[in-house]
Structure formats: structure tokens, C-alpha cells
Protein backbone atom coordinates (compact mmCIF):
# COMPACT_ATOMS: atom_id res chain seq x y z
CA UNK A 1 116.58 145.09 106.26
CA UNK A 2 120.46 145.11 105.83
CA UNK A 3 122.82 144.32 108.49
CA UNK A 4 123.73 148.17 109.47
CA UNK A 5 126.91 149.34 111.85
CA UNK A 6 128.01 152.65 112.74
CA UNK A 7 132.11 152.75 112.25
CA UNK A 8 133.89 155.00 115.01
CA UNK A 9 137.50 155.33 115.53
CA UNK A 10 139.45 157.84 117.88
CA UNK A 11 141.86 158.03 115.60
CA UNK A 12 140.01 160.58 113.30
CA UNK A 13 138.02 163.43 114.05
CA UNK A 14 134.57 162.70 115.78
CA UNK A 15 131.80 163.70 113.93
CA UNK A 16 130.67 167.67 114.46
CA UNK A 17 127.17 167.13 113.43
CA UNK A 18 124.46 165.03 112.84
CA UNK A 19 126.13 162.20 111.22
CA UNK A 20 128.40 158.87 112.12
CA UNK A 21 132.02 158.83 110.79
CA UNK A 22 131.21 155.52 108.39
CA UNK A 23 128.50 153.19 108.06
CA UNK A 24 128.95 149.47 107.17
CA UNK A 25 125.76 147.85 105.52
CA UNK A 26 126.78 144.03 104.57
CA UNK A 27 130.33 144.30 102.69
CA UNK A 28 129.92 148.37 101.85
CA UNK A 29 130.56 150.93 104.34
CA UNK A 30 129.93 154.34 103.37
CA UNK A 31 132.36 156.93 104.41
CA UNK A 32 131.39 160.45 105.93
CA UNK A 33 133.20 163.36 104.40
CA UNK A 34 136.18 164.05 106.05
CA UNK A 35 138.33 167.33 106.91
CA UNK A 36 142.00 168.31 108.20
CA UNK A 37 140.75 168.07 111.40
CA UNK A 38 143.42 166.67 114.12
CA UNK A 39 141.37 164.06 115.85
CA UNK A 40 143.25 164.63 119.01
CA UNK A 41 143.29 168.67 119.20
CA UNK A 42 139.84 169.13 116.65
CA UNK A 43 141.95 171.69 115.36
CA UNK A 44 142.69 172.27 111.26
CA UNK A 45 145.91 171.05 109.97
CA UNK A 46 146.35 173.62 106.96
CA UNK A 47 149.28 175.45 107.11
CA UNK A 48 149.21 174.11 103.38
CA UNK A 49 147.24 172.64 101.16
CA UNK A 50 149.62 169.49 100.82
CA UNK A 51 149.19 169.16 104.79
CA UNK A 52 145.51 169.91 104.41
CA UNK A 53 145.59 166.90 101.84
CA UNK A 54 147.94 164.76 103.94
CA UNK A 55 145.23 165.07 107.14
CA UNK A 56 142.23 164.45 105.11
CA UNK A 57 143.50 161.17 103.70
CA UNK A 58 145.11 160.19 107.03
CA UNK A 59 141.74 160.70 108.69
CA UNK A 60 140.04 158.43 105.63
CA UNK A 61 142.67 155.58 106.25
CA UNK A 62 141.80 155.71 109.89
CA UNK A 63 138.11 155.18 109.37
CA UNK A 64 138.59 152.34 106.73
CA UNK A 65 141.02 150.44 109.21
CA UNK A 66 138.34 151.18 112.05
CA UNK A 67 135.88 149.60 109.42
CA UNK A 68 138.41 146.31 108.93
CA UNK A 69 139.96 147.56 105.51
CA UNK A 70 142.03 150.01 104.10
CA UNK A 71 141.88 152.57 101.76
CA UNK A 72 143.06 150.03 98.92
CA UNK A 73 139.53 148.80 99.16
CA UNK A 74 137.76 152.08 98.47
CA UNK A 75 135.76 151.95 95.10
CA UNK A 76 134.27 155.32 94.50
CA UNK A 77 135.95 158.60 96.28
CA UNK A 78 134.37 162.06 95.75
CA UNK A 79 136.87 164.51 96.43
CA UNK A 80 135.13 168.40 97.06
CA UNK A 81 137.88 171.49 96.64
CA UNK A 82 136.97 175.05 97.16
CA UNK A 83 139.46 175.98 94.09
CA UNK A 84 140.20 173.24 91.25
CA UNK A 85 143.72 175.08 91.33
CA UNK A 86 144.05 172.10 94.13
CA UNK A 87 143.45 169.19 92.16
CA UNK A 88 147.56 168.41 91.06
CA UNK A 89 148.30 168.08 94.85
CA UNK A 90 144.85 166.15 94.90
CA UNK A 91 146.63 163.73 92.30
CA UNK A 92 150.61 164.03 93.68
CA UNK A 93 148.97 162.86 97.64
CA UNK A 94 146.65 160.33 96.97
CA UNK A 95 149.92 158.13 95.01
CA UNK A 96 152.04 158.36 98.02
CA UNK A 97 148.30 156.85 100.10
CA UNK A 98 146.35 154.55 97.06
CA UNK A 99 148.32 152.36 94.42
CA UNK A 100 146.98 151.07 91.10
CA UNK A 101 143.99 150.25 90.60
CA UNK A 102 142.52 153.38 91.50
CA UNK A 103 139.16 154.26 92.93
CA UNK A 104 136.44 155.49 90.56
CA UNK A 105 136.41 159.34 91.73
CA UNK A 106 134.53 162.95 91.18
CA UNK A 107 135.99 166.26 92.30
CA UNK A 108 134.00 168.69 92.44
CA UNK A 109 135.05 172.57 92.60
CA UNK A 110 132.83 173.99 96.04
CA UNK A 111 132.11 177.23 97.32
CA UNK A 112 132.75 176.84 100.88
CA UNK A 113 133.78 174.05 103.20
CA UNK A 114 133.12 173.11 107.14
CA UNK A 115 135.63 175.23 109.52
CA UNK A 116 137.02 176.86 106.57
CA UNK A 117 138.45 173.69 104.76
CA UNK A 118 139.65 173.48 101.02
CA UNK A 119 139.54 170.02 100.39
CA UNK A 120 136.67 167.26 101.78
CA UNK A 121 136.94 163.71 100.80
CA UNK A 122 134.58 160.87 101.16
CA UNK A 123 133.93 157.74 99.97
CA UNK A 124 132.70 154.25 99.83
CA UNK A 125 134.77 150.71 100.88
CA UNK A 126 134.05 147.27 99.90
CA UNK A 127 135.14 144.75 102.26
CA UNK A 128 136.59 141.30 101.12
């Protein structure tokens, strides 16, 4: 069996289910879908959807660091909106956090999100 560990960082929101935050198998950890949550308060940041964005990437960075790399290393990112209308911020946010080359990525238009949220994002990270 593969080398498995359970990534955990204070720095974004602890899990609020049944799940780990990332898990690292060998060189590939495999990031949990993340929310705006605060990781300090557990409380949305949504104001707007750009600060909704903002949170959700900041609390994706956080887990790759806590993993040893960085969201420059993430290969595939699925990115989950509860209206497509979204997906322009989606684009505008994620060049000011990921440069070229890009991730492979998937968003897909939702119905509903945990605690209310518009945008999840989650992902998997290949070490060097």
C-alpha cells in the first residue's frame, strides 16, 4: 500500500465533516473542497463573490504550503459555482493566485453549496 498522510494546517478552516483537509499519497496529495470559511472565526467571508473567491483560494494555498508546495504545483482544480454567472471572477482571481502554466480544471454549475457558499474549489498537487 502507498505511503498515506493526512495534511492539516490551522491556517484554513478545519474540516466540518467526515473528511481530512488534504491527503498526500507518495508525490500527490489530494485536496478537500474548500469554502470562504475564516479559519480563525469559521465564519463565511462573502460579502462578495470576489471576497468569497479571494477566501477560497487563500484557504487552498494554505493547505498546499501545509502539504510542502504551493498552489503552482496543482495539476487538476475542479472549481463548483452555484451560478456560472461567477465564472469571469473565477478567471480575473485565480491570475492574481496561479501564473502560466495553468492547472487542468472543470467548473461545474451546482445547486447548493455547504453553509450557503457559491463557489467550492478543490484539487490535486504534485510535489517535486
Amino acid at each position: 500500500m502507498a505511503n498515506k498522510t493526512i495534511i492539516h494546517t490551522e491556517q484554513a478552516p478545519r474540516a466540518i465533516g467526515t473528511y481530512s483537509q488534504a491527503v498526500r499519497v507518495d508525490k500527490t496529495v489530494y485536496l478537500s473542497g474548500q469554502i470562504a470559511l475564516d479559519p480563525h472565526t469559521m465564519n463565511m467571508v462573502n460579502d462578495t463573490i470576489e471576497q468569497e473567491i479571494r477566501q477560497v483560494l487563500t484557504n487552498l494555498s494554505a493547505v498546499c504550503v501545509a502539504a510542502g508546495g504551493s498552489l503552482a504545483e496543482v495539476v487538476k482544480l475542479q472549481v463548483y459555482l452555484t451560478d456560472l454567472a461567477y465564472f469571469a471572477s473565477v478567471n480575473s482571481l485565480m491570475a492574481e493566485f496561479l501564473q502560466a502554466p495553468y492547472p487542468a480544471r472543470a467548473a461545474i454549475g451546482v445547486a447548493q453549496l455547504p453553509r450557503g457558499a457559491r463557489v467550492e474549489m478543490d484539487g490535486v498537487l504534485v510535489l517535486n
